[in-house]
PDB file of N, CA and C in Angstrom:
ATOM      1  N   UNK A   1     -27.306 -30.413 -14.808  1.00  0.00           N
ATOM      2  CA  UNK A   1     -26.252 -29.412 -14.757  1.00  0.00           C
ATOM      3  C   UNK A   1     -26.884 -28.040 -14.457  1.00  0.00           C
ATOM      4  N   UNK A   2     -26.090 -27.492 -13.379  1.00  0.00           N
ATOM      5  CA  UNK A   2     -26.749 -25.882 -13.008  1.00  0.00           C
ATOM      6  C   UNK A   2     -26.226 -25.260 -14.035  1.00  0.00           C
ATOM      7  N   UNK A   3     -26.853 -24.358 -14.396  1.00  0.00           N
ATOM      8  CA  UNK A   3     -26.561 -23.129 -15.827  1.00  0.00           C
ATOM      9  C   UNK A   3     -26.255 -22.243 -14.720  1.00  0.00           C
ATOM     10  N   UNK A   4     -25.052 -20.785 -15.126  1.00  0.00           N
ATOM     11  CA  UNK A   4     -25.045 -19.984 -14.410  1.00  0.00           C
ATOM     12  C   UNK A   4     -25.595 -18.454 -15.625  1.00  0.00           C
ATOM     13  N   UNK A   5     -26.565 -17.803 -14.886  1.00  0.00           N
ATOM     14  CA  UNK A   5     -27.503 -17.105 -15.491  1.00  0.00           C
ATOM     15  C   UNK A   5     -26.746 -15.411 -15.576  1.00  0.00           C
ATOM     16  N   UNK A   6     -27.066 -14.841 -16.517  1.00  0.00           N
ATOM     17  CA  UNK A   6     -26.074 -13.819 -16.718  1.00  0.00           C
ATOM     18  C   UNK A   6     -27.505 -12.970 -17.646  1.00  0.00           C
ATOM     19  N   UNK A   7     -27.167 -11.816 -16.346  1.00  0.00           N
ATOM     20  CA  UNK A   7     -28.574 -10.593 -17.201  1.00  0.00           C
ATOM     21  C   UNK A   7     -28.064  -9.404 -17.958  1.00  0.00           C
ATOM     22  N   UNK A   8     -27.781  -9.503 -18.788  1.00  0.00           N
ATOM     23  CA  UNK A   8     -26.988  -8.125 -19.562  1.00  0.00           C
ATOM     24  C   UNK A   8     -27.575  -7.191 -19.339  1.00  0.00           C
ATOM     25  N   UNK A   9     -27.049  -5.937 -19.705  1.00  0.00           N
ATOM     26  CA  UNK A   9     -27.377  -4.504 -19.508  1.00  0.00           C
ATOM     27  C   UNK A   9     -28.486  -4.325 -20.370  1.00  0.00           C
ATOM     28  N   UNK A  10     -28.753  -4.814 -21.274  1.00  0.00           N
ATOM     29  CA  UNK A  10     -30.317  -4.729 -22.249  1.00  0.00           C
ATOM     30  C   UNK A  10     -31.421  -4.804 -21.092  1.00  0.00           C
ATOM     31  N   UNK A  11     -30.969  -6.392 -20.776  1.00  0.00           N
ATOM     32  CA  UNK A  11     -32.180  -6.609 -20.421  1.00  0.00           C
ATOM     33  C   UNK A  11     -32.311  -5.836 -18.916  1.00  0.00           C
ATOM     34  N   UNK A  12     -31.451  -5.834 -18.491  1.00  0.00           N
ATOM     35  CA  UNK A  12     -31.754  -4.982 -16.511  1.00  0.00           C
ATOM     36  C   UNK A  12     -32.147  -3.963 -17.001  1.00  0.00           C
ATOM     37  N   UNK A  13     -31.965  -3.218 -17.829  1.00  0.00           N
ATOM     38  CA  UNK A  13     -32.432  -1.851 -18.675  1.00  0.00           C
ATOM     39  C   UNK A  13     -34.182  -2.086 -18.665  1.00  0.00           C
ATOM     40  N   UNK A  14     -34.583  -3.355 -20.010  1.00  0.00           N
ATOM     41  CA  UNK A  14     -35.957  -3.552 -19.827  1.00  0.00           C
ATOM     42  C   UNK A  14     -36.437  -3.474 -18.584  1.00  0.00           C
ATOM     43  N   UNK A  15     -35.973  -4.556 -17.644  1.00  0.00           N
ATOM     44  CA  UNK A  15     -36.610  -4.842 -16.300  1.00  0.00           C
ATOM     45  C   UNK A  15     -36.625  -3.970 -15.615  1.00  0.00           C
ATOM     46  N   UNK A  16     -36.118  -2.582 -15.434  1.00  0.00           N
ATOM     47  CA  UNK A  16     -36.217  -1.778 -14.316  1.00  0.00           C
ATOM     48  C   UNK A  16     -37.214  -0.466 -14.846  1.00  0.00           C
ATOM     49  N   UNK A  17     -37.318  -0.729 -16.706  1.00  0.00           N
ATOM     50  CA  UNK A  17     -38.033   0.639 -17.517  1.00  0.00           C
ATOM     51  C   UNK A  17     -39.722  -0.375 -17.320  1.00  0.00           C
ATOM     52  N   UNK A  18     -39.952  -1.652 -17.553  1.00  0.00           N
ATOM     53  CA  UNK A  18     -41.145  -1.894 -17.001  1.00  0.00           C
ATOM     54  C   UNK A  18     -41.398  -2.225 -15.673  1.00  0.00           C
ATOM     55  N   UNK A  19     -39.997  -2.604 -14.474  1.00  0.00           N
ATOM     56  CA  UNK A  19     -40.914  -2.211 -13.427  1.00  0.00           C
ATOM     57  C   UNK A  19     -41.192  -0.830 -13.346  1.00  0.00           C
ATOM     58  N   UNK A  20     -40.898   0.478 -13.846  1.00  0.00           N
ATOM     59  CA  UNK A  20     -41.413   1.568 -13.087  1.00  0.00           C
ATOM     60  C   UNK A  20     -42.633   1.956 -13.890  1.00  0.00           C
ATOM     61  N   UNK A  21     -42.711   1.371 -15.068  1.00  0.00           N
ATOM     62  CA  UNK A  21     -44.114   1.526 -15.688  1.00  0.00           C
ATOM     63  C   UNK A  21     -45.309   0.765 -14.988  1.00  0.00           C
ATOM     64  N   UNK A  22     -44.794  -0.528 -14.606  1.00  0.00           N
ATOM     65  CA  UNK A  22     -45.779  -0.837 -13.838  1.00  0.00           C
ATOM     66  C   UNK A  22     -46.189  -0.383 -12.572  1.00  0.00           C
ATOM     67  N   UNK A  23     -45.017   0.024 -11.737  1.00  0.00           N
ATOM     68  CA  UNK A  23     -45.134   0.453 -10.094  1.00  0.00           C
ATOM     69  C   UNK A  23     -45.704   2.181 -10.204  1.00  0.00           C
ATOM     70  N   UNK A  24     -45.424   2.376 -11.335  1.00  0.00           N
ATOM     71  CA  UNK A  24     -46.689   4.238 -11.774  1.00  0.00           C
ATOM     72  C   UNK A  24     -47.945   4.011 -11.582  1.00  0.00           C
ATOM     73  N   UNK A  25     -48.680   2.549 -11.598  1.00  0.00           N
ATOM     74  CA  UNK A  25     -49.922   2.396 -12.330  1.00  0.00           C
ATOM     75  C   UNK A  25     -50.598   1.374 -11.034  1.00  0.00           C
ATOM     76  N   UNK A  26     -49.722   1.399 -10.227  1.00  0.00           N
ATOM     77  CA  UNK A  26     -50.171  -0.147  -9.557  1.00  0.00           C
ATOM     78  C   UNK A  26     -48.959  -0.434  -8.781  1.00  0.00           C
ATOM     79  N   UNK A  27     -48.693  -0.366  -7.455  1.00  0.00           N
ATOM     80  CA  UNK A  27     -47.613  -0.658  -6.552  1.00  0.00           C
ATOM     81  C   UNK A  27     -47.493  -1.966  -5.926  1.00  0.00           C
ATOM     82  N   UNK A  28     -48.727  -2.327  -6.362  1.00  0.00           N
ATOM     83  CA  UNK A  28     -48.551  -4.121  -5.494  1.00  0.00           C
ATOM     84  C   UNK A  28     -48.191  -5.155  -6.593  1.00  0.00           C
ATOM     85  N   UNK A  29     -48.955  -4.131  -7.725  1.00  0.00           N
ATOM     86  CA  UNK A  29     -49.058  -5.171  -9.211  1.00  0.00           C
ATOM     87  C   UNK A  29     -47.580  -5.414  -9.528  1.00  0.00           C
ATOM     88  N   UNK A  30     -46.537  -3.953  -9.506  1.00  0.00           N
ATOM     89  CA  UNK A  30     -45.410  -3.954  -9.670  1.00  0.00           C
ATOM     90  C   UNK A  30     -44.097  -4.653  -8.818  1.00  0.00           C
ATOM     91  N   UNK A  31     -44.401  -5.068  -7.722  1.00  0.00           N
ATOM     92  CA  UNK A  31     -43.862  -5.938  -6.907  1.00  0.00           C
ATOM     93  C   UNK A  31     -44.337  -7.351  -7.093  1.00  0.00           C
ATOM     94  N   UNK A  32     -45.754  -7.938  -7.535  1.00  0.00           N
ATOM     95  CA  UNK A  32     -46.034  -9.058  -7.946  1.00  0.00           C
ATOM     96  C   UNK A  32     -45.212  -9.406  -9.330  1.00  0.00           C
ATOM     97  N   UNK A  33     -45.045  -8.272 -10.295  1.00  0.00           N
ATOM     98  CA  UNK A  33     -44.173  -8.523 -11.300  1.00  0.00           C
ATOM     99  C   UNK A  33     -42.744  -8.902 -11.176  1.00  0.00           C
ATOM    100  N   UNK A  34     -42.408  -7.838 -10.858  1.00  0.00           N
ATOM    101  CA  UNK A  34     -41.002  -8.004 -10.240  1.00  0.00           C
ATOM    102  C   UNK A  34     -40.443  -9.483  -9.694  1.00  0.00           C
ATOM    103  N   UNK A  35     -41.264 -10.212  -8.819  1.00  0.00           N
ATOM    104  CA  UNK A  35     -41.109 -11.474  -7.776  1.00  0.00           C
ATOM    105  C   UNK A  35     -41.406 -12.600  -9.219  1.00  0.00           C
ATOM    106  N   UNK A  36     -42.394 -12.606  -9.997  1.00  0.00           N
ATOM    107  CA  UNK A  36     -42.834 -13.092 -11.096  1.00  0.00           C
ATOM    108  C   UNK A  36     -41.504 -13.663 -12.215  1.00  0.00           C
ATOM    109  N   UNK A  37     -41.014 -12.125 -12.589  1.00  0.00           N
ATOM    110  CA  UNK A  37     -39.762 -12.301 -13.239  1.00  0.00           C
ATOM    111  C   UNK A  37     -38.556 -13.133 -12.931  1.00  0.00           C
ATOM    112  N   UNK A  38     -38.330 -12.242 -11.904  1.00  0.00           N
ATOM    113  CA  UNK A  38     -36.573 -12.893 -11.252  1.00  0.00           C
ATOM    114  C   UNK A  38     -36.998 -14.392 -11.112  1.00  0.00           C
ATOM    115  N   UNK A  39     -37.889 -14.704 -10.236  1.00  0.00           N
ATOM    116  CA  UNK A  39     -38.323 -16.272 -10.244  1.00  0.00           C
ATOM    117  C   UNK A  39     -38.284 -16.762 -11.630  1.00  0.00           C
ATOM    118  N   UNK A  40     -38.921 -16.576 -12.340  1.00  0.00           N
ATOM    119  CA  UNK A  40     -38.610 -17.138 -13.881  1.00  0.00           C
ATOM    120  C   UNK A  40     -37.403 -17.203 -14.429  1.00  0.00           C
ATOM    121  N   UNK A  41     -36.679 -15.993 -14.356  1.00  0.00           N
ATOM    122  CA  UNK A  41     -35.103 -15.865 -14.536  1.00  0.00           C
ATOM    123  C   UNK A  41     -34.336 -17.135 -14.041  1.00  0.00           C
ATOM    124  N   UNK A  42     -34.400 -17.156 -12.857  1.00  0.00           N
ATOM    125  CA  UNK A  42     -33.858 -17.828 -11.869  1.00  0.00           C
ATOM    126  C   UNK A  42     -34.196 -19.353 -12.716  1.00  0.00           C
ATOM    127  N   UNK A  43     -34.996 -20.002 -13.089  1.00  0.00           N
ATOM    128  CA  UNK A  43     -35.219 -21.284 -12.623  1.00  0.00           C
ATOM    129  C   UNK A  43     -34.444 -21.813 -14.466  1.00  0.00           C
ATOM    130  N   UNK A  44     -34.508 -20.433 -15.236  1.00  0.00           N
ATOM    131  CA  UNK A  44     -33.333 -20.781 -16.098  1.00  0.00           C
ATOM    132  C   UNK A  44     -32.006 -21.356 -15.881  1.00  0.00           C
ATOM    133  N   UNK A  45     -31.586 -21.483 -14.508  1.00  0.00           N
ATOM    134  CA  UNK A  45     -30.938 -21.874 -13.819  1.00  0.00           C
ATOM    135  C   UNK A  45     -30.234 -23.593 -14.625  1.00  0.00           C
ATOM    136  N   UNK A  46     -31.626 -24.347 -14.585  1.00  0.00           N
ATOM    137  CA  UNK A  46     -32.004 -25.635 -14.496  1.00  0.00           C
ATOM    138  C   UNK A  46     -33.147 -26.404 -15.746  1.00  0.00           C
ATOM    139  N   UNK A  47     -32.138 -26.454 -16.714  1.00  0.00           N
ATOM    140  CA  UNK A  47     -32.397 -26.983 -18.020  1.00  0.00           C
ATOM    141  C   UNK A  47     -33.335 -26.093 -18.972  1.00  0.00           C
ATOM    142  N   UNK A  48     -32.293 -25.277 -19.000  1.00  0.00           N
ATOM    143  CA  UNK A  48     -33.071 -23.723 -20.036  1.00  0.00           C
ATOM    144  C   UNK A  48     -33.353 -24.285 -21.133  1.00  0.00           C
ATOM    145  N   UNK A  49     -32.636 -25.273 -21.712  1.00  0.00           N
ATOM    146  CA  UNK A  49     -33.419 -25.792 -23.651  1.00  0.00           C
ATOM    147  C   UNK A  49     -34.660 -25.933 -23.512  1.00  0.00           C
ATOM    148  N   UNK A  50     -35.739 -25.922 -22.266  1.00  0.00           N
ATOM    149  CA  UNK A  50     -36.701 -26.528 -22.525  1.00  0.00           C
ATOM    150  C   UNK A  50     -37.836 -25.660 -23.017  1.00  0.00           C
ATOM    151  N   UNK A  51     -37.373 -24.195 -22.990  1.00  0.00           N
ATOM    152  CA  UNK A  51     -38.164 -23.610 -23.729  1.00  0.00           C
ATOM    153  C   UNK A  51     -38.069 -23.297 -25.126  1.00  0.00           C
ATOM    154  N   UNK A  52     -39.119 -23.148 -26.241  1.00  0.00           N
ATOM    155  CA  UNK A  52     -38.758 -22.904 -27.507  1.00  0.00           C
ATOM    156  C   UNK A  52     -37.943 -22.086 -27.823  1.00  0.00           C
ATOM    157  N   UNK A  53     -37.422 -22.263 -29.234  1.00  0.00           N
ATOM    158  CA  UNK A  53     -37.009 -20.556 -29.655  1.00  0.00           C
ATOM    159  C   UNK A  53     -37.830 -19.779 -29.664  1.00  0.00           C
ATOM    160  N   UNK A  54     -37.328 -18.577 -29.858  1.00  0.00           N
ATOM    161  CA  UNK A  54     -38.126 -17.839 -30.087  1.00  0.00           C
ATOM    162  C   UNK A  54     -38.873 -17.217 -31.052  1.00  0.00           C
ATOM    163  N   UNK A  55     -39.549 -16.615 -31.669  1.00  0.00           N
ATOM    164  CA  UNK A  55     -40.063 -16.138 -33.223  1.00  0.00           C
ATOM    165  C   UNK A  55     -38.777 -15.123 -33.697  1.00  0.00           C
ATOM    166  N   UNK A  56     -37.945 -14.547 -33.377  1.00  0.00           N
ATOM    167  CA  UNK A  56     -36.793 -13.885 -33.657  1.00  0.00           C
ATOM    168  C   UNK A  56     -35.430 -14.408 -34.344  1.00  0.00           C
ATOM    169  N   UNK A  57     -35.457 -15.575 -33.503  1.00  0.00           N
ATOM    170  CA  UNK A  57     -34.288 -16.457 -33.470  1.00  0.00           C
ATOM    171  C   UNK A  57     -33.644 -16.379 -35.225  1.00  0.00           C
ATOM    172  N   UNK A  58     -34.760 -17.008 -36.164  1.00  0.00           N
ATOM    173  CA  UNK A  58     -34.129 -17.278 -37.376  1.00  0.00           C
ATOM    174  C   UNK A  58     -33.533 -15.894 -37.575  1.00  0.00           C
ATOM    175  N   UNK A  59     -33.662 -14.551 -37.262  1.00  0.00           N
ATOM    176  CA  UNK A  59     -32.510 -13.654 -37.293  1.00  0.00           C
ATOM    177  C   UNK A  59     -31.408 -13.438 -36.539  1.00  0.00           C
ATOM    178  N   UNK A  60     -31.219 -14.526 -36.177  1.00  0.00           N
ATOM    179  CA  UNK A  60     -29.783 -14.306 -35.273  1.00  0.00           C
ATOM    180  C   UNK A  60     -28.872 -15.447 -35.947  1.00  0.00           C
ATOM    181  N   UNK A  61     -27.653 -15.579 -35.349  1.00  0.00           N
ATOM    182  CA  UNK A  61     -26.458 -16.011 -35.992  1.00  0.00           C
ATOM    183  C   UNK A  61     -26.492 -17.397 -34.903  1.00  0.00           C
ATOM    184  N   UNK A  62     -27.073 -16.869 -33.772  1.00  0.00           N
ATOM    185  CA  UNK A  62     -27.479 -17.703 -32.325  1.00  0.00           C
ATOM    186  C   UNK A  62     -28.419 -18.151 -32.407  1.00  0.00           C
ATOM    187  N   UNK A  63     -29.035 -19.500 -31.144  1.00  0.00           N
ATOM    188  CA  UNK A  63     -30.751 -19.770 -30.778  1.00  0.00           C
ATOM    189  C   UNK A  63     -30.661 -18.894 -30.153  1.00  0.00           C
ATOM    190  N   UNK A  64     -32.157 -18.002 -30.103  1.00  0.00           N
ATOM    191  CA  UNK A  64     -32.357 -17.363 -29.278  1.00  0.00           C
ATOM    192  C   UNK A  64     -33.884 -18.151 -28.807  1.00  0.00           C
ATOM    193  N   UNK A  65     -33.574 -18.455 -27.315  1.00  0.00           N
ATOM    194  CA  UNK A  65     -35.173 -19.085 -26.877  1.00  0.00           C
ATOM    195  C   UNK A  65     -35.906 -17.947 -25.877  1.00  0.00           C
ATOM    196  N   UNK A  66     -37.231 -18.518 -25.803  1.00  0.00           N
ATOM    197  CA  UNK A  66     -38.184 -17.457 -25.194  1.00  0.00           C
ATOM    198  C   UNK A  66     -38.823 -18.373 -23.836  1.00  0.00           C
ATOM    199  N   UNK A  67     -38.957 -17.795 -23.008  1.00  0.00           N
ATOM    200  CA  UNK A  67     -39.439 -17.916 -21.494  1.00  0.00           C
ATOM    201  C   UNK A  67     -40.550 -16.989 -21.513  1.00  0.00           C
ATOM    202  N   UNK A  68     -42.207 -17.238 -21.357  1.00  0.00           N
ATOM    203  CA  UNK A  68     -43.102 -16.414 -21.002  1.00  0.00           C
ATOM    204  C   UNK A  68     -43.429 -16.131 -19.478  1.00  0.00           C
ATOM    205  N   UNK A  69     -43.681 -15.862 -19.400  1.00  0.00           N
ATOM    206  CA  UNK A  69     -43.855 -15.320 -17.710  1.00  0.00           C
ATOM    207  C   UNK A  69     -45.361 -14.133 -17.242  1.00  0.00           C
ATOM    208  N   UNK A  70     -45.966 -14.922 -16.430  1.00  0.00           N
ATOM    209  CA  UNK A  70     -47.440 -14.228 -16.608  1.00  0.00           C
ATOM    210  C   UNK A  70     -48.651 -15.034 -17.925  1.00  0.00           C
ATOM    211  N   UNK A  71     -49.547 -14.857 -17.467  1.00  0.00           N
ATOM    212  CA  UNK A  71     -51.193 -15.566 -18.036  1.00  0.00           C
ATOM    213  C   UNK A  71     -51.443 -14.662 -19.963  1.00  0.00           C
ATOM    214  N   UNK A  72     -51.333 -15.656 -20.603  1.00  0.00           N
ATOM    215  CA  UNK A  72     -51.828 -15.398 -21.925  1.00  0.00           C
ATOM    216  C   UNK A  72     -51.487 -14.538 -22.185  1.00  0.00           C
ATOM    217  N   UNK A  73     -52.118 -13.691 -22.795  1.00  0.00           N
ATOM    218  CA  UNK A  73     -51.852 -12.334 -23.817  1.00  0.00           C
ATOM    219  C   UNK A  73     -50.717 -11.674 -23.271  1.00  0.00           C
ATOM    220  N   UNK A  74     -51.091 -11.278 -21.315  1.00  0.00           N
ATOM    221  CA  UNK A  74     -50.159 -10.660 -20.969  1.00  0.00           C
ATOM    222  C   UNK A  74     -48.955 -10.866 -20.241  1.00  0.00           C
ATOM    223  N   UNK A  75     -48.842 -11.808 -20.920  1.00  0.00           N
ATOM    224  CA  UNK A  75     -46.943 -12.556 -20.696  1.00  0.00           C
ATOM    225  C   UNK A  75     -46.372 -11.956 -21.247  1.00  0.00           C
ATOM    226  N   UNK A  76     -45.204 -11.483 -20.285  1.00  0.00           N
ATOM    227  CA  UNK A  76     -43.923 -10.793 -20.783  1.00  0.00           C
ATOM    228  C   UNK A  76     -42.733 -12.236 -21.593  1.00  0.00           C
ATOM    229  N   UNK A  77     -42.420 -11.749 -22.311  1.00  0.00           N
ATOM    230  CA  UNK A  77     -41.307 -12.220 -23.046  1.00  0.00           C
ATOM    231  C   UNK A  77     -40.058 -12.802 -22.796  1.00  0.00           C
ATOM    232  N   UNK A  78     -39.250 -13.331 -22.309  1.00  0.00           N
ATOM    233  CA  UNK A  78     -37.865 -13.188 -21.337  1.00  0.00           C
ATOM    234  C   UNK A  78     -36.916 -14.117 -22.264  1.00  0.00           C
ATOM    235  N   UNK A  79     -36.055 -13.147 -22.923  1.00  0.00           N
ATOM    236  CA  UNK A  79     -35.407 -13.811 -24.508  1.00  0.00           C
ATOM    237  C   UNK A  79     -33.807 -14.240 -23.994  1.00  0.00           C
ATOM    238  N   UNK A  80     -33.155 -15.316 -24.691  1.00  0.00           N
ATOM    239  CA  UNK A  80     -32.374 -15.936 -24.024  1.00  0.00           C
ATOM    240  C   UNK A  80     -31.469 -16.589 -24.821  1.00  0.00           C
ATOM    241  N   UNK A  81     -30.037 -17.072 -24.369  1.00  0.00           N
ATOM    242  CA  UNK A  81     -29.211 -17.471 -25.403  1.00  0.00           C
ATOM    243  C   UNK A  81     -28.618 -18.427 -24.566  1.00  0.00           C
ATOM    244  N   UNK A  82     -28.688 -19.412 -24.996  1.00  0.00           N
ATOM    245  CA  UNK A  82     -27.643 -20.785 -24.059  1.00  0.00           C
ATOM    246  C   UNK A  82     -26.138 -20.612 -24.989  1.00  0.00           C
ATOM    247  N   UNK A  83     -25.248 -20.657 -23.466  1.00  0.00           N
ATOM    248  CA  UNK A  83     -24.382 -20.572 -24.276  1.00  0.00           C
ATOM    249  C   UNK A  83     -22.981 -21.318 -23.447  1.00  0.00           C
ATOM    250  N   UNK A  84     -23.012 -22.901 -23.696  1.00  0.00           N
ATOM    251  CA  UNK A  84     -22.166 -24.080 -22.658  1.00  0.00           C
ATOM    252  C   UNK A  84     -22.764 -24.104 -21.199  1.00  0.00           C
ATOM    253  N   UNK A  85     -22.402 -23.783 -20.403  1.00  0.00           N
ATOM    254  CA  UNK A  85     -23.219 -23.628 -19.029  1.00  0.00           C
ATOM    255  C   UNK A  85     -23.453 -22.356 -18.619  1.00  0.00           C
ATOM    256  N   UNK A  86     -23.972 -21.085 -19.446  1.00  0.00           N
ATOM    257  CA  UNK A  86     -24.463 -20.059 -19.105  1.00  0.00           C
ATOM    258  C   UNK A  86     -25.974 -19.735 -19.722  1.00  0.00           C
ATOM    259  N   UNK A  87     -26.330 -18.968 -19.134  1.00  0.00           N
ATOM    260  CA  UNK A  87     -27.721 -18.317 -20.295  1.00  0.00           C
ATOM    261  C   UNK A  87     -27.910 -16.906 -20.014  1.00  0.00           C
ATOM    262  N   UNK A  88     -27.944 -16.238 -21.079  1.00  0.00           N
ATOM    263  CA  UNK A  88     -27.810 -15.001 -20.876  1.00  0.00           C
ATOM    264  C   UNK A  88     -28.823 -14.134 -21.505  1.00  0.00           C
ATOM    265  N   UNK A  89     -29.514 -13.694 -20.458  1.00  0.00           N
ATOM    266  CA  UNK A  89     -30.551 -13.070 -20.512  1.00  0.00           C
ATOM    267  C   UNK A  89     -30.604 -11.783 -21.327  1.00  0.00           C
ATOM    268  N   UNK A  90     -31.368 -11.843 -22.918  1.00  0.00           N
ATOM    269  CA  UNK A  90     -30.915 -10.486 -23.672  1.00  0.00           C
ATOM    270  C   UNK A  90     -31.395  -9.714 -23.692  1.00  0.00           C
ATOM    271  N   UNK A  91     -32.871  -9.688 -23.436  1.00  0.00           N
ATOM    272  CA  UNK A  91     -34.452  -9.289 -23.494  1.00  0.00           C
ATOM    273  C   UNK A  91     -35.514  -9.417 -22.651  1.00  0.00           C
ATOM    274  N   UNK A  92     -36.219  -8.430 -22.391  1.00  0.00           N
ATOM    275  CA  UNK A  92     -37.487  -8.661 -21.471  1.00  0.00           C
ATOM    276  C   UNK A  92     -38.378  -7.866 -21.854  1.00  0.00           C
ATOM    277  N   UNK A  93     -39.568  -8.211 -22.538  1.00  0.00           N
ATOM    278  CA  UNK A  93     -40.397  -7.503 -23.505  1.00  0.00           C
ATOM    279  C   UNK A  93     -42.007  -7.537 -23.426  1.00  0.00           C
ATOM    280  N   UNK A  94     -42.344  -6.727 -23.335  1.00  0.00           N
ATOM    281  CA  UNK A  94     -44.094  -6.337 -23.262  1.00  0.00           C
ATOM    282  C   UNK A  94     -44.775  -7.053 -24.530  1.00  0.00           C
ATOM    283  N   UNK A  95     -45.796  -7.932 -24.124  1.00  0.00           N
ATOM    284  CA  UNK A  95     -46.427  -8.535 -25.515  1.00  0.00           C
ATOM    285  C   UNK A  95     -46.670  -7.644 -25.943  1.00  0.00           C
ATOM    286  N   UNK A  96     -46.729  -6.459 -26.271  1.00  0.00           N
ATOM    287  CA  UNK A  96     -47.420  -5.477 -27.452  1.00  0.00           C
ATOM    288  C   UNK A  96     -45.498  -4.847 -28.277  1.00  0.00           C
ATOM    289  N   UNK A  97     -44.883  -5.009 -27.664  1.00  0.00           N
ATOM    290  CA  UNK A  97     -43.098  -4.652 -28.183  1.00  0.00           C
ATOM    291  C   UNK A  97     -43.063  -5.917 -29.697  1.00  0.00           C
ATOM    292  N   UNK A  98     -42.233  -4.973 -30.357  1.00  0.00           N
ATOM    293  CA  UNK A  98     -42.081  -5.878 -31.755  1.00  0.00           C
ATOM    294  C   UNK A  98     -40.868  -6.709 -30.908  1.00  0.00           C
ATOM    295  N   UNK A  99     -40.845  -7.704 -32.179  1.00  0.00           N
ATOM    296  CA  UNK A  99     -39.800  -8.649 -31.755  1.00  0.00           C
ATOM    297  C   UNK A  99     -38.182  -7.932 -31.754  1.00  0.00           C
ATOM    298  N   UNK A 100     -37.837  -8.588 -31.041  1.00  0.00           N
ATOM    299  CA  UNK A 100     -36.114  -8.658 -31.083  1.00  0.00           C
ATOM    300  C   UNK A 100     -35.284  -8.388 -32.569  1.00  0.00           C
ATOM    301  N   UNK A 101     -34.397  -7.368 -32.773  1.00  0.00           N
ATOM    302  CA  UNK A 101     -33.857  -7.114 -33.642  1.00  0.00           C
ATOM    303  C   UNK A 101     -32.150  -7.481 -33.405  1.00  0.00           C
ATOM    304  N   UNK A 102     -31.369  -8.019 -34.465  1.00  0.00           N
ATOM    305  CA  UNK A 102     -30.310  -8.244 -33.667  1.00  0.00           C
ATOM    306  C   UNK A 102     -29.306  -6.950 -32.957  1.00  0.00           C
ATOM    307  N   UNK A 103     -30.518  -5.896 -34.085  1.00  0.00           N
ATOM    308  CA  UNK A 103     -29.582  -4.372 -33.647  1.00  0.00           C
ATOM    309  C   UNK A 103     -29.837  -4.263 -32.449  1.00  0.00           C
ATOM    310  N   UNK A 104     -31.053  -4.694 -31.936  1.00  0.00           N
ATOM    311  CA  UNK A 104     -31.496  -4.430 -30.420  1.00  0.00           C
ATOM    312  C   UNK A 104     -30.302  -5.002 -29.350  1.00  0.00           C
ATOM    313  N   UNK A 105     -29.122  -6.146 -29.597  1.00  0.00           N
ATOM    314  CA  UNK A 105     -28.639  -7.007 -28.449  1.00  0.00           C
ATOM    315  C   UNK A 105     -27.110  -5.905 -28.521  1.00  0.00           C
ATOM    316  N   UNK A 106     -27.411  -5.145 -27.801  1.00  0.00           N
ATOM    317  CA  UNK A 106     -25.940  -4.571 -27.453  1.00  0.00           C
ATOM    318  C   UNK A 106     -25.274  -4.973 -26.620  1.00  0.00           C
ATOM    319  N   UNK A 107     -24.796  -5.622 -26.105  1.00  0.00           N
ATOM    320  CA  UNK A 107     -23.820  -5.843 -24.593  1.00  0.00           C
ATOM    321  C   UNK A 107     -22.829  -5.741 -24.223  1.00  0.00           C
TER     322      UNK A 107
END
């Protein structure tokens, strides 16, 4: 079953405040990110349970699961909520960012 993928305003918020942190520092790095992400996003598409929850989750009322994206330490985060045939993208977070608060999910 195709999931149809839904990026809330949190997270396009994250994604556009670390691409420009990254594209300040590094313009190719920040376009390798960028292509990195959405591809990951995207393939949530097509059987999103398969990633864990996340370390947050037991504070939510929801699962919240986690998608890493990028090599070890510096994998970004990409936090997520299945919800019937959607998944909705809540979070996109710098390994050094504390975890997910539920105050954090405004949408």
């Amino acid at each position: 079953m195709l999931h149809r993928v839904i990026i809330t305003d949190p997270a396009d918020e994250n994604f556009r405040d670390h691409f420009q942190w990254i594209r300040e520092r590094s313009p190719q790095g920040a376009e390798a990110w960028r292509t990195r992400i959405i591809n990951a996003i995207k393939s949530l598409e097509i059987a999103p349970e398969r990633h864990a929850l996340a370390r947050e989750s037991a504070a939510f009322p929801v699962e919240i699961r986690c998608l890493l994206s990028g090599k070890n330490r510096s994998a970004f985060r990409i936090l997520y909520q299945i919800k019937g045939d959607e998944v909705r993208v809540l979070s996109i977070r710098r390994p050094s960012q504390d975890l997910m608060e539920p105050e954090d999910r405004s949408e």
